[in-house]
Protein backbone atom coordinates (compact mmCIF):
# COMPACT_ATOMS: atom_id res chain seq x y z
CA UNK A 1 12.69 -23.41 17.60
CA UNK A 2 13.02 -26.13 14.98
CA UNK A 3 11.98 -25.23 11.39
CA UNK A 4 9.62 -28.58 11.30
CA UNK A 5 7.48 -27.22 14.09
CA UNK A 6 6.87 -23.82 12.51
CA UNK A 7 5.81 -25.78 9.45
CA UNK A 8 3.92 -28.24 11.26
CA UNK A 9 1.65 -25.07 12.94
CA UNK A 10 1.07 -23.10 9.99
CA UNK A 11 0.00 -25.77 7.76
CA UNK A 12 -2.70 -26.11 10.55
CA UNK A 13 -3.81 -22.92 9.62
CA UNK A 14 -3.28 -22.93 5.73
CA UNK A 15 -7.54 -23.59 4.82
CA UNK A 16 -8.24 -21.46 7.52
CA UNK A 17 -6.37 -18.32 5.96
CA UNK A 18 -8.51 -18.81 2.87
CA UNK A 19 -11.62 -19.11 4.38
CA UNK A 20 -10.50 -15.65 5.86
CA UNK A 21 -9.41 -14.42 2.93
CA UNK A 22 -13.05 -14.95 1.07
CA UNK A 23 -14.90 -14.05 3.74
CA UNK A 24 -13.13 -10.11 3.81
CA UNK A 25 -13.49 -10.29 -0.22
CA UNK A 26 -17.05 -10.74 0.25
CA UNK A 27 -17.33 -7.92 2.29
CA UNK A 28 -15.52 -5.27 -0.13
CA UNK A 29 -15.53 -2.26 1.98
CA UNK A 30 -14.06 1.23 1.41
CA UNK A 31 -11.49 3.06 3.17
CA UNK A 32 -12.98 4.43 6.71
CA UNK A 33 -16.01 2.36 6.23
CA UNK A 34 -14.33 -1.25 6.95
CA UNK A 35 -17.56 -1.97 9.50
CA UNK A 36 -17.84 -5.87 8.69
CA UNK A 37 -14.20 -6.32 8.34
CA UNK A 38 -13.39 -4.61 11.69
CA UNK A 39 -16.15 -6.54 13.20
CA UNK A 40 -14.59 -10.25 11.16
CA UNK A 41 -11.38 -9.61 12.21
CA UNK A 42 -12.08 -7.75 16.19
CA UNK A 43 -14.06 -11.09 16.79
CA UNK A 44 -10.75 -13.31 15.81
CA UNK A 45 -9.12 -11.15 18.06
CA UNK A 46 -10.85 -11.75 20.78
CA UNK A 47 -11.05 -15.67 20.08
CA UNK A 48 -7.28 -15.54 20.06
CA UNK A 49 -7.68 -13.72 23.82
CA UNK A 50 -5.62 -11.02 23.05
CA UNK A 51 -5.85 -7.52 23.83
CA UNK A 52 -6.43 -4.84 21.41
CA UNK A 53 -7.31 -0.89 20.83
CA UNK A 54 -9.50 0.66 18.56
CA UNK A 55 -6.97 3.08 17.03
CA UNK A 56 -9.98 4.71 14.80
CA UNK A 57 -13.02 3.59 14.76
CA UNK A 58 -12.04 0.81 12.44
CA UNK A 59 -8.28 0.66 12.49
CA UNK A 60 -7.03 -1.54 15.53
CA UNK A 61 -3.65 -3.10 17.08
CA UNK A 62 -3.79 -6.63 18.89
CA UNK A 63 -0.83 -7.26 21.40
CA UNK A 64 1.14 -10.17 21.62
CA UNK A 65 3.01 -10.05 24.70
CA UNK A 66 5.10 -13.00 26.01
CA UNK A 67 5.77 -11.46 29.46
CA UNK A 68 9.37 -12.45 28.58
CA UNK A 69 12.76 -9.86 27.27
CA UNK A 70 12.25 -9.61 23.34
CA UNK A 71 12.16 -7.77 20.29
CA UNK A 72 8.87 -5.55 19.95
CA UNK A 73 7.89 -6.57 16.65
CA UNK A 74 5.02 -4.91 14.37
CA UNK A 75 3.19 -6.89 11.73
CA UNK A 76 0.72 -4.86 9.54
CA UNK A 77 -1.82 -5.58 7.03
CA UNK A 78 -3.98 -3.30 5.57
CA UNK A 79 -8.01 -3.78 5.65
CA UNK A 80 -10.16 -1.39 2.51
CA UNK A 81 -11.34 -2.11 -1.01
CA UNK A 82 -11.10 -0.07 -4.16
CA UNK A 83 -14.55 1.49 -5.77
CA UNK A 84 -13.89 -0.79 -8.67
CA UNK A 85 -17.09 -2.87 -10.07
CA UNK A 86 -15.46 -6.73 -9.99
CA UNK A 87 -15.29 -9.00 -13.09
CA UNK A 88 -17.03 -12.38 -12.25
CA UNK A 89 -13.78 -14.18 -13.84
CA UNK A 90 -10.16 -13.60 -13.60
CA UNK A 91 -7.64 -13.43 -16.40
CA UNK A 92 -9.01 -17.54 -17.39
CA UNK A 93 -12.15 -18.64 -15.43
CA UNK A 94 -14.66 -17.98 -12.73
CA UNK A 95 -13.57 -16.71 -9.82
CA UNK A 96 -13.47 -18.52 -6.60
CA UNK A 97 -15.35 -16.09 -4.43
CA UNK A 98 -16.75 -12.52 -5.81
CA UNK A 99 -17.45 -9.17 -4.11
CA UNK A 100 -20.87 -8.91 -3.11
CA UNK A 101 -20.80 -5.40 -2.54
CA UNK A 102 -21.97 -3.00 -5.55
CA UNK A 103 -19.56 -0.81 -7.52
CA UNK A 104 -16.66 -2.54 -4.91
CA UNK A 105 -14.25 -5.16 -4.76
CA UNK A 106 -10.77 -6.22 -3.18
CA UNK A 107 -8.87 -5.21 -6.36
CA UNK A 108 -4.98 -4.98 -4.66
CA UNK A 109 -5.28 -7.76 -2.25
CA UNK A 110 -5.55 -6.41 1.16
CA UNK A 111 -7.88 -9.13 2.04
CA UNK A 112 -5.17 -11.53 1.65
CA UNK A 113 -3.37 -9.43 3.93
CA UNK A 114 -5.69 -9.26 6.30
CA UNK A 115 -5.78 -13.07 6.04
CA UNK A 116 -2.01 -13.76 6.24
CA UNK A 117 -2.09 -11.66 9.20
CA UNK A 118 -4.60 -13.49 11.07
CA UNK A 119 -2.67 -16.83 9.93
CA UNK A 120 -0.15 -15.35 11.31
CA UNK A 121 -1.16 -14.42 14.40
CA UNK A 122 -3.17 -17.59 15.09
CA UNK A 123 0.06 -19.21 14.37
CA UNK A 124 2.32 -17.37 16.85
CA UNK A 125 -0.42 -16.94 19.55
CA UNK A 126 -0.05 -21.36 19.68
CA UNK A 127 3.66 -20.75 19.95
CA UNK A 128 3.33 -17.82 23.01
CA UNK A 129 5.22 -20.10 25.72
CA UNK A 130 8.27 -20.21 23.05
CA UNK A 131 8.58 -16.62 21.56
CA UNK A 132 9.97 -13.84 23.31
CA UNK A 133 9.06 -9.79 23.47
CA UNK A 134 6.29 -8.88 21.79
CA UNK A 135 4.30 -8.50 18.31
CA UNK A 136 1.46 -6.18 17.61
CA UNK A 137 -0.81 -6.97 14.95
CA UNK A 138 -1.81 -4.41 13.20
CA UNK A 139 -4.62 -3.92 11.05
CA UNK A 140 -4.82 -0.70 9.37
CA UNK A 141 -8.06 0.89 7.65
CA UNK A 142 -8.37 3.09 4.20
CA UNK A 143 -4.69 2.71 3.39
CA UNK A 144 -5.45 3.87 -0.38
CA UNK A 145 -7.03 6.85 0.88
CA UNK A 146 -5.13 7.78 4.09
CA UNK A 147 -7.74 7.42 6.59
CA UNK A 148 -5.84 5.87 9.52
CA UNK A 149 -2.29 5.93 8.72
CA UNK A 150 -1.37 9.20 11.03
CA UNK A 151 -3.72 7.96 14.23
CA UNK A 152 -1.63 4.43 13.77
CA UNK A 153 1.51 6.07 13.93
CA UNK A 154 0.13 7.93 16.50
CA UNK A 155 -0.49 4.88 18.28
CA UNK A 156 2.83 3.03 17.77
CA UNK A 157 4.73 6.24 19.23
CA UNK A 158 3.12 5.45 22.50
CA UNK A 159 4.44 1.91 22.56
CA UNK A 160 8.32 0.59 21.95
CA UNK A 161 8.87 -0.22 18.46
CA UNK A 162 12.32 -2.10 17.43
CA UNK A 163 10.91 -3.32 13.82
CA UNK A 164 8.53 -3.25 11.31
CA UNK A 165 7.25 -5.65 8.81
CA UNK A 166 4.46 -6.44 6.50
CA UNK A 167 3.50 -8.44 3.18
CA UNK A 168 2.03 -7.41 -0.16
CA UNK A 169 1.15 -9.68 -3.02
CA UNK A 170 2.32 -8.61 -6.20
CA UNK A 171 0.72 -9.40 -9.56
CA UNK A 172 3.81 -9.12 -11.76
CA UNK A 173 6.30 -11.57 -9.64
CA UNK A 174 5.70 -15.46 -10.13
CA UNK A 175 3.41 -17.69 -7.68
CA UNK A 176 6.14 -19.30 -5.40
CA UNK A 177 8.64 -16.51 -5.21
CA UNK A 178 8.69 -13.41 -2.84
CA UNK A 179 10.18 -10.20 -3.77
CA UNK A 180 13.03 -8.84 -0.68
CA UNK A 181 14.92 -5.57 -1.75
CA UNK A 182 17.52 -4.09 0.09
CA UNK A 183 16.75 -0.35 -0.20
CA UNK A 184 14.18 1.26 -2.39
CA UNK A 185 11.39 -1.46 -2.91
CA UNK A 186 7.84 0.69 -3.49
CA UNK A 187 7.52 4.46 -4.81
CA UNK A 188 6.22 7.52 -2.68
CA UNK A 189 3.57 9.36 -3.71
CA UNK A 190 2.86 13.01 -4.51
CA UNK A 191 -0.62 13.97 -5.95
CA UNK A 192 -1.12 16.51 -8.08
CA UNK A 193 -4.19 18.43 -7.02
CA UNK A 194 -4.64 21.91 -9.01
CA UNK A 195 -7.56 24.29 -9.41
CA UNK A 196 -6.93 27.31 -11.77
CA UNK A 197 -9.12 30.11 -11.58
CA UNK A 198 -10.49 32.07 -13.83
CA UNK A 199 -12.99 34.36 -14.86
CA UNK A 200 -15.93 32.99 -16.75
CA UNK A 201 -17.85 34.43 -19.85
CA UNK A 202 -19.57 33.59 -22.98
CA UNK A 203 -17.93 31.42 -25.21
CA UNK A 204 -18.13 33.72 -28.03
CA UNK A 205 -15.72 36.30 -26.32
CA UNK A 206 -12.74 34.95 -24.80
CA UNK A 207 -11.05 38.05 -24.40
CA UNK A 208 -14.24 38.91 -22.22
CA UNK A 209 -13.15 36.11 -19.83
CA UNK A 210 -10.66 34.72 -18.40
CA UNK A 211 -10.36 30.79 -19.66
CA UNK A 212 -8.86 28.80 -17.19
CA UNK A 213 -8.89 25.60 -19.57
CA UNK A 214 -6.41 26.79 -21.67
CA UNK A 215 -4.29 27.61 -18.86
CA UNK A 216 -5.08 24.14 -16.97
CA UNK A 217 -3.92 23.00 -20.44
CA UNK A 218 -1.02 24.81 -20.92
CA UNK A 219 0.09 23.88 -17.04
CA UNK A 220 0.07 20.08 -17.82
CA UNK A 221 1.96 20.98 -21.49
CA UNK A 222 4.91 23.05 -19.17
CA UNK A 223 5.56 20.88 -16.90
CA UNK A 224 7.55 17.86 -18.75
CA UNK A 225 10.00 20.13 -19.89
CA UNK A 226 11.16 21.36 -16.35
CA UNK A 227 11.29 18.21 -14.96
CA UNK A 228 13.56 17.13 -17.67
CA UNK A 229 15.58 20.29 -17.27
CA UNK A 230 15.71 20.58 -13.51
CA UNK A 231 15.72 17.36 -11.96
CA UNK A 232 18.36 14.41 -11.27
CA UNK A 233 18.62 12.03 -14.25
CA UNK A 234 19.82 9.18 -12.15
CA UNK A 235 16.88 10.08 -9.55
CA UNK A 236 13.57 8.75 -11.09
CA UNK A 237 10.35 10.91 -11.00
CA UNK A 238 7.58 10.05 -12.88
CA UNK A 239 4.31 12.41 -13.57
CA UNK A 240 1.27 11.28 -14.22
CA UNK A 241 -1.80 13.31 -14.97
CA UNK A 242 -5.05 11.32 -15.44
CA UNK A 243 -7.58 14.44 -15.16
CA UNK A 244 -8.38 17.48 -16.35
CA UNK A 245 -11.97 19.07 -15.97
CA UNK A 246 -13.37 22.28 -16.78
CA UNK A 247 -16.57 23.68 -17.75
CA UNK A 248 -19.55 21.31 -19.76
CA UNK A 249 -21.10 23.44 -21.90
CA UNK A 250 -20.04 24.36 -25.48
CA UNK A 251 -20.31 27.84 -24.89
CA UNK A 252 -19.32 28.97 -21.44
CA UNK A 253 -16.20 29.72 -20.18
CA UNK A 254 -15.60 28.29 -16.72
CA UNK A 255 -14.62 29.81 -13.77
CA UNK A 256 -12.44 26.58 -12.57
CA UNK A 257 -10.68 24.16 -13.96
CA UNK A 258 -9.50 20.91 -11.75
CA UNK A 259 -6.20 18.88 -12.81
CA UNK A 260 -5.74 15.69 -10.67
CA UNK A 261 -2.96 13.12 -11.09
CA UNK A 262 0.52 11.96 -8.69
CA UNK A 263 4.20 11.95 -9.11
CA UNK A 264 6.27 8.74 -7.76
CA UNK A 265 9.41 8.34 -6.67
CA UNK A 266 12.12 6.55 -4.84
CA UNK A 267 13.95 9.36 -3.25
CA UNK A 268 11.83 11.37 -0.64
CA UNK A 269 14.27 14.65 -1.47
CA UNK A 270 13.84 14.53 -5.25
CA UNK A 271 10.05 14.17 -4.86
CA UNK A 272 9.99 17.41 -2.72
CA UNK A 273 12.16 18.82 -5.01
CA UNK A 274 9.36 17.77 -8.26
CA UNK A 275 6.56 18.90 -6.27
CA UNK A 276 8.15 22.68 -5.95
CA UNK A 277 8.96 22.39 -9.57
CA UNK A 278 5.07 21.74 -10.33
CA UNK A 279 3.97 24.20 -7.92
CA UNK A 280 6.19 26.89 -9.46
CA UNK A 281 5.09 26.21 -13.27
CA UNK A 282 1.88 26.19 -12.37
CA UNK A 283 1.55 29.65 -10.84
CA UNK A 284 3.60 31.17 -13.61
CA UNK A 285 1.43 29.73 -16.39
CA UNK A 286 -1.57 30.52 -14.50
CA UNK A 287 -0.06 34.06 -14.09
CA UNK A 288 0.63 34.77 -18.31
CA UNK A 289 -3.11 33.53 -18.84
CA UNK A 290 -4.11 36.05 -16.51
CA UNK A 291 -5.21 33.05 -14.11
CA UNK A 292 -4.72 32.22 -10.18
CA UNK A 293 -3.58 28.48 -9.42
CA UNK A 294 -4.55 26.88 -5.56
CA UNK A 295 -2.20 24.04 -4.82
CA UNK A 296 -2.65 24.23 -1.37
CA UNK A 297 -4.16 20.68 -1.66
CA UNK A 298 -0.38 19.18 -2.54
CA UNK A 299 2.17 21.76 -1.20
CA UNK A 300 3.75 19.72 1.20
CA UNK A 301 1.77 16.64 1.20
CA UNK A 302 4.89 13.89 -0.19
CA UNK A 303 4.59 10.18 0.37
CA UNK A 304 7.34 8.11 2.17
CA UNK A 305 8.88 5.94 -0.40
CA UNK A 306 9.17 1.95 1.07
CA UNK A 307 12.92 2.11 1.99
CA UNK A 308 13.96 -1.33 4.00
CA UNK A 309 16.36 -1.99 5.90
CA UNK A 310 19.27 -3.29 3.96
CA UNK A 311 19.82 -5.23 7.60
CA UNK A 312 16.57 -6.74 8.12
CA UNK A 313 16.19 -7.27 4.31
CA UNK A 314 19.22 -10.06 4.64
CA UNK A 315 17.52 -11.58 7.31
CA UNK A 316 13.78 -11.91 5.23
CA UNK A 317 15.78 -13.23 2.23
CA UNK A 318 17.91 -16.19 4.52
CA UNK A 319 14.38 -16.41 6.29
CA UNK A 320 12.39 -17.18 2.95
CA UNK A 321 15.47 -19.23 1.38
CA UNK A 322 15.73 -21.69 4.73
CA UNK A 323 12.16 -22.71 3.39
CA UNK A 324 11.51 -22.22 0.24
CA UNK A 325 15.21 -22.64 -1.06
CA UNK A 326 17.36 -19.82 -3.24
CA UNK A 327 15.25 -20.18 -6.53
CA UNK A 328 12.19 -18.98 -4.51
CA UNK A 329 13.92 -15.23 -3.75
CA UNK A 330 15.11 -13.81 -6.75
CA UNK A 331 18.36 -11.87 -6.37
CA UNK A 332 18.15 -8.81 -8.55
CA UNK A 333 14.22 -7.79 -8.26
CA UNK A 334 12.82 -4.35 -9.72
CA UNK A 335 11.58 -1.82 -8.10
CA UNK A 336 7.61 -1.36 -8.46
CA UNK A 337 6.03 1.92 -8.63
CA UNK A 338 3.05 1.58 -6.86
CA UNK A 339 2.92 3.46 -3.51
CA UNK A 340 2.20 1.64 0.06
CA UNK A 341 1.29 3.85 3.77
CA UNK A 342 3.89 1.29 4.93
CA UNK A 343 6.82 3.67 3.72
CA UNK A 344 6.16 5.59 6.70
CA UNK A 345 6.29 2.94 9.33
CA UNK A 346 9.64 2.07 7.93
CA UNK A 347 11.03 5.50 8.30
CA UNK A 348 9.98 5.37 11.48
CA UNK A 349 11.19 1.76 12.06
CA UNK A 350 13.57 -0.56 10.31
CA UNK A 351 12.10 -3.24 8.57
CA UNK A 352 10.84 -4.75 5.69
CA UNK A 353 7.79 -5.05 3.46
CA UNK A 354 8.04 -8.29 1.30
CA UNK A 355 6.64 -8.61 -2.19
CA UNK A 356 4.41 -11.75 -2.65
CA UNK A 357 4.20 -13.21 -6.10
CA UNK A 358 0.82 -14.07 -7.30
CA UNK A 359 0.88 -14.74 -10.97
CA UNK A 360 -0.49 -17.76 -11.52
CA UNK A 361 -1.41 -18.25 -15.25
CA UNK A 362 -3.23 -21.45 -14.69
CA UNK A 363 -5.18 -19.71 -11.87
CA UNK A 364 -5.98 -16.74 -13.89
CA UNK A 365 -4.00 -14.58 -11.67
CA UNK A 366 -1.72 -11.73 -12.74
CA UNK A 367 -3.93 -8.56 -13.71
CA UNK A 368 -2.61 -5.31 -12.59
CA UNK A 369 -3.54 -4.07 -9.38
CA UNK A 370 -6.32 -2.31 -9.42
CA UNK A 371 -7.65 -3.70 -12.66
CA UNK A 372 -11.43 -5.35 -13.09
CA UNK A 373 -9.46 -8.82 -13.49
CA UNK A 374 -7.27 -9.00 -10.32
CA UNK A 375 -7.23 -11.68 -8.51
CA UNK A 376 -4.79 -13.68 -5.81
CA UNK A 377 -3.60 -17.16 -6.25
CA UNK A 378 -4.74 -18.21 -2.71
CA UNK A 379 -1.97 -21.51 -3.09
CA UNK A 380 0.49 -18.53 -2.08
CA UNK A 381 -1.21 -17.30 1.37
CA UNK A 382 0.60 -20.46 2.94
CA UNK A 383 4.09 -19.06 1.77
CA UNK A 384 3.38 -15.37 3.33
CA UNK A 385 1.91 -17.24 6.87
CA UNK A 386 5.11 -19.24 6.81
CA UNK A 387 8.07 -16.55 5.86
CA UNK A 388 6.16 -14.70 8.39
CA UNK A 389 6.10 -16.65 10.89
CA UNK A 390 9.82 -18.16 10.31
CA UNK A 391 10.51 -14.66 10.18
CA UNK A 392 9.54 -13.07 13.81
CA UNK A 393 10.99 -16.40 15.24
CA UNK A 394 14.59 -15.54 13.44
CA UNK A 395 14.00 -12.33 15.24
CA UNK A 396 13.10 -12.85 18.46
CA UNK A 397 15.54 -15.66 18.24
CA UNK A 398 18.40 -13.01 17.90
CA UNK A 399 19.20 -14.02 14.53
CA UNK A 400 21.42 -11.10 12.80
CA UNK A 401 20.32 -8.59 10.96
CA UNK A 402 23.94 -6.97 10.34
């Protein structure tokens, strides 16, 4: 298929994708509760006349199938808000379309994924009679809270999978470029979920009780120095606590004490590795403050890192560089810590997932993710549709990914 036609389609679909994209932002809906945005994007579905299952109640995949010998191709965007109140301007003036949902907003763009997907799959749906194999469109629900990642796996065992890919914008990376990494691209993630027990008491008698606070306290103090003693310098691990609770009033000792946080990495074996490490600490300082320590909420629960495929990685970078020229996909690209459910489709599957730049200065785009002030530069949602689509035609096209 000739480049000028896939450009020709998608820039029929180019104000369409942004009216799709405000629309979902409107809506603002949390993980496992997407009911407008499953009912938006289930109606699209059916307009495009394709089939699709109701993985959760929320969570779906649409089939593409061309009837003809192809790659089996999945394309995923994710669906949920955050439980973030939303600024009325971005980073230099009013927005262009606000959450009107209280105490929720699309803070890490998934409703431009959701958009660029249906782009997408408008897109290829007009091309059917030239395409071979087939694509499913997936649409996934809570990804920041894990509420349909394991049934859509689920799902995808059932059916024959030869690749994976997916798109997510990226506040730190220019409007106009797109991030490709061979290898490590996003972080896994390990939460740190801790409740010491204790014994509680009046305030005036510690020796009475048994304080779990200071031994919450002295947990989160420990555990730096064994991860700087006991794990791989050239393997990054970060550890990041952002709560400790205990009791409220001046003079009671607790019975609990909560610590909350995550650890990221890169390498899935290291971050197993960290998690024992924390696990260990904290029972032994629990244990010299006379304490218990229940982990059970973390033992064993590690985050796929986003690994692609060095393979298919090539072929998204010659992909994005046929249209957007070399300039466009920056060679050496860094790593971002931020974690992404996609890291387990791609151990399952090779594949990609593609960073989309959206700092736009002039647009007021370029807060951090998850951050009052996000916003998307909607002049990129053209650039995902179109590496995209240029994309799964390179594919089923037999272009090489070796």
């Amino acid at each position: 298929m000739e480049l000028s036609e896939i450009m020709e389609q998608t820039d029929r679909v180019k104000d369409a994708v942004i009216r799709h994209r405000r629309t979902i932002h409107t809506f603002a809906e949390l993980g496992g509760k997407e009911y407008k945005t499953h009912e938006y994007i289930s109606s699209f579905i059916e307009k495009m006349g394709l089939p699709y299952e109701n993985v959760t109640n929320f969570a779906m995949i649409a089939t593409l199938d061309t009837g003809k010998e192809g790659p089996h191709i999945v394309l995923r965007a994710d669906m949920d808000a955050l439980p973030l109140s939303e600024n009325p301007e971005n980073l230099s003036r009013k927005r262009n379309c606000i959450s009107e949902q209280k105490n929720t907003c699309h803070a890490c763009g998934h409703d431009a994924h959701s958009a660029m997907l249906l782009g997408s799959m408008e897109v290829l749906c007009e091309m059917k009679e030239k395409l071979t194999g087939t694509i499913y469109f997936c649409f996934e629900s809570g990804e920041e809270v894990g509420s349909s990642y394991r049934q859509m796996m689920e799902a995808l065992s059932r059916r024959r999978v030869d690749t994976a890919w997916a798109l997510h914008v990226y506040s730190a990376l220019e409007s106009g470029k797109i991030g490709i990494r061979e290898g490590a691209c996003m972080s896994g993630f390990g939460p740190l979920i801790m409740t010491v027990k204790g014994r509680s008491g009046h305030g005036s008698r510690p020796d009475l009780s048994v304080n779990p606070v200071f031994a919450a306290a002295a947990i989160v103090a420990n555990i730096p120095g064994a991860f700087v003693n006991q794990l791989d310098v050239e393997k990054t691990v970060t550890f990041g606590v952002t709560s400790i609770r205990g009791g409220e009033s001046l003079n009671v000792f607790p019975e609990e004490a909560y610590i909350g946080g995550s650890m990221r990495y890169f390498d899935i074996e290291e971050g197993k590795k960290a998690q024992q490490i924390v696990i260990k600490v904290a029972e032994h300082t629990a244990a010299m403050h006379n304490c218990t320590v229940d982990c059970s909420k973390m033992s064993g629960n590690i985050g796929t890192p986003v690994v692609n495929s060095a393979a298919h990685a090539k072929l998204a970078k010659a992909t994005a560089r046929e249209i957007y020229g070399e300039a466009a996909v920056p060679e050496e690209f860094p790593m971002w810590y931020a974690s992404e459910s996609f890291g387990g489709y791609l151990r399952a599957y090779p594949g990609v997932l593609a960073l989309l730049g959206i700092k736009n200065p002039e647009y007021g785009s370029g807060a951090e993710h998850h951050n009052e002030r996000f916003d998307v530069d909607e002049g990129v949602l053209d650039m995902g549709v179109k590496v995209t689509v240029n994309y799964v035609v390179n594919l089923m096209e037999g272009i090489s990914t070796k």
